[in-house]
C-alpha atoms as a PDB file:
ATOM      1  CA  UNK A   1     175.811 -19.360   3.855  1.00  0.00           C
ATOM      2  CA  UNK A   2     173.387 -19.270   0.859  1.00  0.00           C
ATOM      3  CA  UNK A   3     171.806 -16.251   0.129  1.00  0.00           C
ATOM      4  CA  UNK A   4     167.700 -15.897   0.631  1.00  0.00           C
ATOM      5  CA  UNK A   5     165.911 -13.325  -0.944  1.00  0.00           C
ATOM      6  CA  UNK A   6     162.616 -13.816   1.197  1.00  0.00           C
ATOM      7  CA  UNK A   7     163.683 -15.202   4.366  1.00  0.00           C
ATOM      8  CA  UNK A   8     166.156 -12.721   6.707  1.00  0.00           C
ATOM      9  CA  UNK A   9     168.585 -14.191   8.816  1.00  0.00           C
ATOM     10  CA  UNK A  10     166.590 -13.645  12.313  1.00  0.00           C
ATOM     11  CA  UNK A  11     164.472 -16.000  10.214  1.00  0.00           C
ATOM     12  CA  UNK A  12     167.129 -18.217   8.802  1.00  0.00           C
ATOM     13  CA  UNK A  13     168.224 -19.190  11.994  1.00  0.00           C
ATOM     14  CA  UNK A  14     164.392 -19.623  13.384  1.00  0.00           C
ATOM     15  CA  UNK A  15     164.285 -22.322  10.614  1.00  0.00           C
ATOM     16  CA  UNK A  16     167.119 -23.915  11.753  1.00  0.00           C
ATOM     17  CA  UNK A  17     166.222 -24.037  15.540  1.00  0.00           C
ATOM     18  CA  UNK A  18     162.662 -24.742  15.111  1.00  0.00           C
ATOM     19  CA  UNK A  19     161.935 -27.228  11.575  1.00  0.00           C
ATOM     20  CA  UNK A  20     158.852 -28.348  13.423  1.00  0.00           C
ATOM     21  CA  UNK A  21     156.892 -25.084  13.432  1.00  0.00           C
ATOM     22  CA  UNK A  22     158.742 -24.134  10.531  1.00  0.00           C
ATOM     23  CA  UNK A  23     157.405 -26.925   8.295  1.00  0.00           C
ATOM     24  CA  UNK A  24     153.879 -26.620   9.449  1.00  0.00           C
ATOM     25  CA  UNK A  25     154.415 -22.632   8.428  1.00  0.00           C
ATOM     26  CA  UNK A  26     155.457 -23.939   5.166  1.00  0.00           C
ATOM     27  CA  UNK A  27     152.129 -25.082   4.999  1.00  0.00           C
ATOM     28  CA  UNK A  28     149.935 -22.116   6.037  1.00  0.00           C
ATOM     29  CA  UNK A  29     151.806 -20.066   3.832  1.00  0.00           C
ATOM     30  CA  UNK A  30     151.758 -22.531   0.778  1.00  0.00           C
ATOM     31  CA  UNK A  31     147.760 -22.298   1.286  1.00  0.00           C
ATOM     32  CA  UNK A  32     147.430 -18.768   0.861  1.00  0.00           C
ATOM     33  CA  UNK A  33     149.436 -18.222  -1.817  1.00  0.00           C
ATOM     34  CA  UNK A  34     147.187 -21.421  -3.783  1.00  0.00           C
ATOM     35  CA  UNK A  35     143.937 -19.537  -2.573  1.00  0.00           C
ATOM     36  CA  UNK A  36     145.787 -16.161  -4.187  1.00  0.00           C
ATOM     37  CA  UNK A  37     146.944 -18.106  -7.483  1.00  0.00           C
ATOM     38  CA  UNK A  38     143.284 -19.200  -7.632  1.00  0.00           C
ATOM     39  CA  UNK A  39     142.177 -15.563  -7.817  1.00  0.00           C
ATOM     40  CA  UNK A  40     144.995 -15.036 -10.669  1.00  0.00           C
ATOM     41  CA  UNK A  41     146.963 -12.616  -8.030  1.00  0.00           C
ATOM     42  CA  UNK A  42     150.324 -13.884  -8.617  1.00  0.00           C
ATOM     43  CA  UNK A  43     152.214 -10.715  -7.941  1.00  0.00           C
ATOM     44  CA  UNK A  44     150.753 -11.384  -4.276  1.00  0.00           C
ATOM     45  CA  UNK A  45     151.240 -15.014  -4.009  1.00  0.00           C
ATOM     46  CA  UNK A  46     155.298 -14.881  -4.967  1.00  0.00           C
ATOM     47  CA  UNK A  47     156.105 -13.539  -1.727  1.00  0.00           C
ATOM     48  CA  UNK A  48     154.077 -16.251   0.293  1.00  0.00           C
ATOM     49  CA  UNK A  49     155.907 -19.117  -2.462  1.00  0.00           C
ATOM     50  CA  UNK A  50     159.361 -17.812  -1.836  1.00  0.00           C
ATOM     51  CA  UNK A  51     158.910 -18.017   1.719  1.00  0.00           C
ATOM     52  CA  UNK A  52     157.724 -21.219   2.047  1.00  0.00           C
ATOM     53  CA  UNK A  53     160.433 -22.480  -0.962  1.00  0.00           C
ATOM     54  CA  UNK A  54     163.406 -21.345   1.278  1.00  0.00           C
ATOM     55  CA  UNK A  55     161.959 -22.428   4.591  1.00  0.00           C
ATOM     56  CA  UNK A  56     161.934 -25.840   2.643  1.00  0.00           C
ATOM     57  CA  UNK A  57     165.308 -25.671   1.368  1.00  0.00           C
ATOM     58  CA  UNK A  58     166.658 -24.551   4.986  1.00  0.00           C
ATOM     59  CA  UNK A  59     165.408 -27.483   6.505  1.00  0.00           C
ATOM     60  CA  UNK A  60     166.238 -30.201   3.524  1.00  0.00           C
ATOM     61  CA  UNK A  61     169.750 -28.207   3.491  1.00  0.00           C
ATOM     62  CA  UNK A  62     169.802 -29.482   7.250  1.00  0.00           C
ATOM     63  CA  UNK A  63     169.552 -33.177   6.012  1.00  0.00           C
ATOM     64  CA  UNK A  64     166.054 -33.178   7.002  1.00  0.00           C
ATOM     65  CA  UNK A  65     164.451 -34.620   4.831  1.00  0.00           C
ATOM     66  CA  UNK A  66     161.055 -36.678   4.896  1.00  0.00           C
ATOM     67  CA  UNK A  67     158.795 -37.430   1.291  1.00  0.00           C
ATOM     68  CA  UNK A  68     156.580 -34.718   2.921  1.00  0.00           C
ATOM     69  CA  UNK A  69     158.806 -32.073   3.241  1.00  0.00           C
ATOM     70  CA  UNK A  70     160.814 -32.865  -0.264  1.00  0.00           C
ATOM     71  CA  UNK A  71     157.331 -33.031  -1.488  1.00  0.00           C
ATOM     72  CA  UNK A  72     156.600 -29.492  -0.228  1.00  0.00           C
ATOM     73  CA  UNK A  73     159.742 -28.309  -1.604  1.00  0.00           C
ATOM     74  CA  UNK A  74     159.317 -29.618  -5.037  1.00  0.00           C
ATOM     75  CA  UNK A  75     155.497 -27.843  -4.734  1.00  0.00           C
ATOM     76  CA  UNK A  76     156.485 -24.603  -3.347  1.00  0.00           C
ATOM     77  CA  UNK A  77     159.315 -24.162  -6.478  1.00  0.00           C
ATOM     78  CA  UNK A  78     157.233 -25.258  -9.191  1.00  0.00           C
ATOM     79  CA  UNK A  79     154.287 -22.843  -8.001  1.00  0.00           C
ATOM     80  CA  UNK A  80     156.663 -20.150  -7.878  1.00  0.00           C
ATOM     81  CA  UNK A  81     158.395 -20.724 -11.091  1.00  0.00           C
ATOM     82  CA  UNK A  82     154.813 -20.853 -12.461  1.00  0.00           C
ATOM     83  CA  UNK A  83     153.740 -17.360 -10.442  1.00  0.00           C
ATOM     84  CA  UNK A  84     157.367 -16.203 -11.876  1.00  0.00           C
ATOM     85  CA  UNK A  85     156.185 -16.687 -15.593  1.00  0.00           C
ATOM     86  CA  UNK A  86     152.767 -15.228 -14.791  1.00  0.00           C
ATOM     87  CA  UNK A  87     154.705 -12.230 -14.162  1.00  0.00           C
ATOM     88  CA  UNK A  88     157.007 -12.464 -16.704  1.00  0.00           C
ATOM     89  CA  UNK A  89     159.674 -13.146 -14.963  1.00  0.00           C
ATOM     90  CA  UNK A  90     160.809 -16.286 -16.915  1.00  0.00           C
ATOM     91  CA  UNK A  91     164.284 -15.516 -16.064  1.00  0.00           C
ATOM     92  CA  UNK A  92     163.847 -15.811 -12.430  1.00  0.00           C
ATOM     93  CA  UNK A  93     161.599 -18.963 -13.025  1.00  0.00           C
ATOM     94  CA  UNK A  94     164.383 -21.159 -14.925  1.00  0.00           C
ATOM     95  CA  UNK A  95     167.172 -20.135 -12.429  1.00  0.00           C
ATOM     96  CA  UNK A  96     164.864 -21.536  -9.488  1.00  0.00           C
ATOM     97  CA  UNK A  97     164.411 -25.115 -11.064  1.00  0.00           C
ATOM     98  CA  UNK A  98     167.712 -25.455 -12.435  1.00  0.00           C
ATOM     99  CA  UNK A  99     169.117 -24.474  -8.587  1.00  0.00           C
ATOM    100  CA  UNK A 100     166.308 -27.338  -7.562  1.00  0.00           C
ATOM    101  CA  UNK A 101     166.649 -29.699  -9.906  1.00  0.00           C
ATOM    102  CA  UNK A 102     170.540 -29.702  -9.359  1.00  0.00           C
ATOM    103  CA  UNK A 103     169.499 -29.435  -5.599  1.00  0.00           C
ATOM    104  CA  UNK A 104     167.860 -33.284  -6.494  1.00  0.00           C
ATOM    105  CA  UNK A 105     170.352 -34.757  -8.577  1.00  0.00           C
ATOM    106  CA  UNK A 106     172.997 -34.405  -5.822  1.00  0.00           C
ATOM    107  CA  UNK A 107     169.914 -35.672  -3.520  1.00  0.00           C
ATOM    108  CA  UNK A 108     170.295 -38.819  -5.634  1.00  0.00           C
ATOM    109  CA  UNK A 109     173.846 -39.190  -5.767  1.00  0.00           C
ATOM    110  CA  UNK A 110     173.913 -38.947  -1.215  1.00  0.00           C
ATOM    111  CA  UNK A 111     171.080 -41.666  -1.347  1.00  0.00           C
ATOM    112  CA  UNK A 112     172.541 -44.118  -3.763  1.00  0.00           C
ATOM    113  CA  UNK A 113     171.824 -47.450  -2.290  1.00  0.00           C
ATOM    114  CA  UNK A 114     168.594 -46.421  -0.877  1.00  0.00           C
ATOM    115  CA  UNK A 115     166.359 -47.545  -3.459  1.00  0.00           C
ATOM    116  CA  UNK A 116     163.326 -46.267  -2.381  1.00  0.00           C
ATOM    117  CA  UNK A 117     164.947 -42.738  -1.660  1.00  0.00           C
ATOM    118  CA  UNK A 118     166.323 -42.423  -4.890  1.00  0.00           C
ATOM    119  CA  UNK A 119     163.139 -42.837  -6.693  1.00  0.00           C
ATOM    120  CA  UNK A 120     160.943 -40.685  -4.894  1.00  0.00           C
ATOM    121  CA  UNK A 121     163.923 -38.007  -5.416  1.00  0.00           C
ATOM    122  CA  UNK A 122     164.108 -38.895  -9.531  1.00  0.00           C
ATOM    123  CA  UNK A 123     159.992 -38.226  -9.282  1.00  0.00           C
ATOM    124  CA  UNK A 124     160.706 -34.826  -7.813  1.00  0.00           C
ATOM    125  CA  UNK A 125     163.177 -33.805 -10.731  1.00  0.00           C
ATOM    126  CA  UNK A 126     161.394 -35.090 -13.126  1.00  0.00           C
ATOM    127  CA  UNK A 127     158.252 -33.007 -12.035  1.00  0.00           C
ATOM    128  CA  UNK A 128     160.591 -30.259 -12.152  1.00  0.00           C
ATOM    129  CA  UNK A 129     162.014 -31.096 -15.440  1.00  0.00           C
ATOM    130  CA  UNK A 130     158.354 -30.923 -16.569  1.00  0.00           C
ATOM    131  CA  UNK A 131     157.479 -27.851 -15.034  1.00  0.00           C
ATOM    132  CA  UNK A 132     160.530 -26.033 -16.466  1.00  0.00           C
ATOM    133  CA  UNK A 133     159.525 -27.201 -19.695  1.00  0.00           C
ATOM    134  CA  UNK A 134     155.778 -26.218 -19.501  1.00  0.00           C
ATOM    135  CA  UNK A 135     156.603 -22.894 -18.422  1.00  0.00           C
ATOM    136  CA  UNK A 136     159.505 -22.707 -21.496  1.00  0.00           C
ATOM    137  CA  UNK A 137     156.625 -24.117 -23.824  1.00  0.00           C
ATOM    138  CA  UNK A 138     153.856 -21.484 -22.514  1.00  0.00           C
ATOM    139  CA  UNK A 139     156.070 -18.582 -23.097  1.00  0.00           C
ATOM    140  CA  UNK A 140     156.447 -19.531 -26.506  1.00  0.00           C
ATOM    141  CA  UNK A 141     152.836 -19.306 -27.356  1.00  0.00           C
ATOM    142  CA  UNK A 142     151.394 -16.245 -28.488  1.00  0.00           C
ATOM    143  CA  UNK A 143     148.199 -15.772 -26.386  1.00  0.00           C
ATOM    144  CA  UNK A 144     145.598 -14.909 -29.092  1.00  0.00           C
ATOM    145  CA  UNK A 145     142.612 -12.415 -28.302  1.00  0.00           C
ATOM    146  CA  UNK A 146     139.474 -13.823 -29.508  1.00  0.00           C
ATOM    147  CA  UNK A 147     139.052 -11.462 -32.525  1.00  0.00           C
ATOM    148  CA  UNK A 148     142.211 -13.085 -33.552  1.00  0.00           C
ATOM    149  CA  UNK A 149     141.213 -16.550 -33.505  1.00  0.00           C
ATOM    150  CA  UNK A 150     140.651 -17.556 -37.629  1.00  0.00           C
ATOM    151  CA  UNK A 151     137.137 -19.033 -38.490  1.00  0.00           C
ATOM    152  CA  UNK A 152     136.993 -22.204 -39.614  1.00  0.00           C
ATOM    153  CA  UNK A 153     134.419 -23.447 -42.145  1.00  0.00           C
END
């Protein structure tokens, strides 16, 4: 059984039993944690993220799957990996899309021969191939105060 660091096993098997109510809590929780990343909270928003990222992966684990809830997978990680490098916490962020984007590559090798499938899963890694490489490019740059900005005449 993979190990969740959000979601405890009463709730693990809650997912499993009900992916209906669990998807549309996916949802609700995915919400507030935008409306807290709006507010630049991010500290708060992680635990709303990593709920609603291993909800997702429960059900698409479960062979699940539908464009809307790979699409809230794909969502939920990337905010979090984001909210991850907010807090500096860059570590935690690459291990999360690697896991994913490995997660979609072997998404991709089940569905060969469903055309359609397939290329809505490639879009999903290659949003998290971006992501991954935003957040790698953001940490590299110094943020600058404005006093340290150099005048230009």
């Amino acid at each position: 059984m993979t190990e969740y660091k959000y979601i405890c096993t009463k709730h693990r098997f809650w997912v499993d039993e009900n992916p209906k109510d669990a998807f549309e809590s996916i949802q609700k929780m995915t919400k507030l944690a935008e409306q807290l990343l709006q507010k630049n909270q991010p500290n708060q928003a992680i635990p709303y993220l990593g709920t609603a990222y291993e909800t997702a992966q429960i059900i698409f684990d479960n062979r699940l799957e539908s464009p809307q809830l790979t699409t809230s997978l794909t969502s939920s990680a990337i905010m979090l990996a984001h909210a991850y490098a907010a807090t500096n916490q860059l570590n935690a962020a690459n291990i999360l899309l690697k896991h994913l984007n490995t997660k979609m590559k072997c998404a991709i090798e089940c569905a060969y021969g469903y055309t359609t499938k397939v290329a809505f899963f490639e879009h999903c890694s290659r949003a998290i191939t971006e992501a991954k490489n935003d957040i790698m490019l953001a940490s590299t740059i110094p943020t600058l105060k404005p006093n340290q900005y150099s005048q230009l005449h």
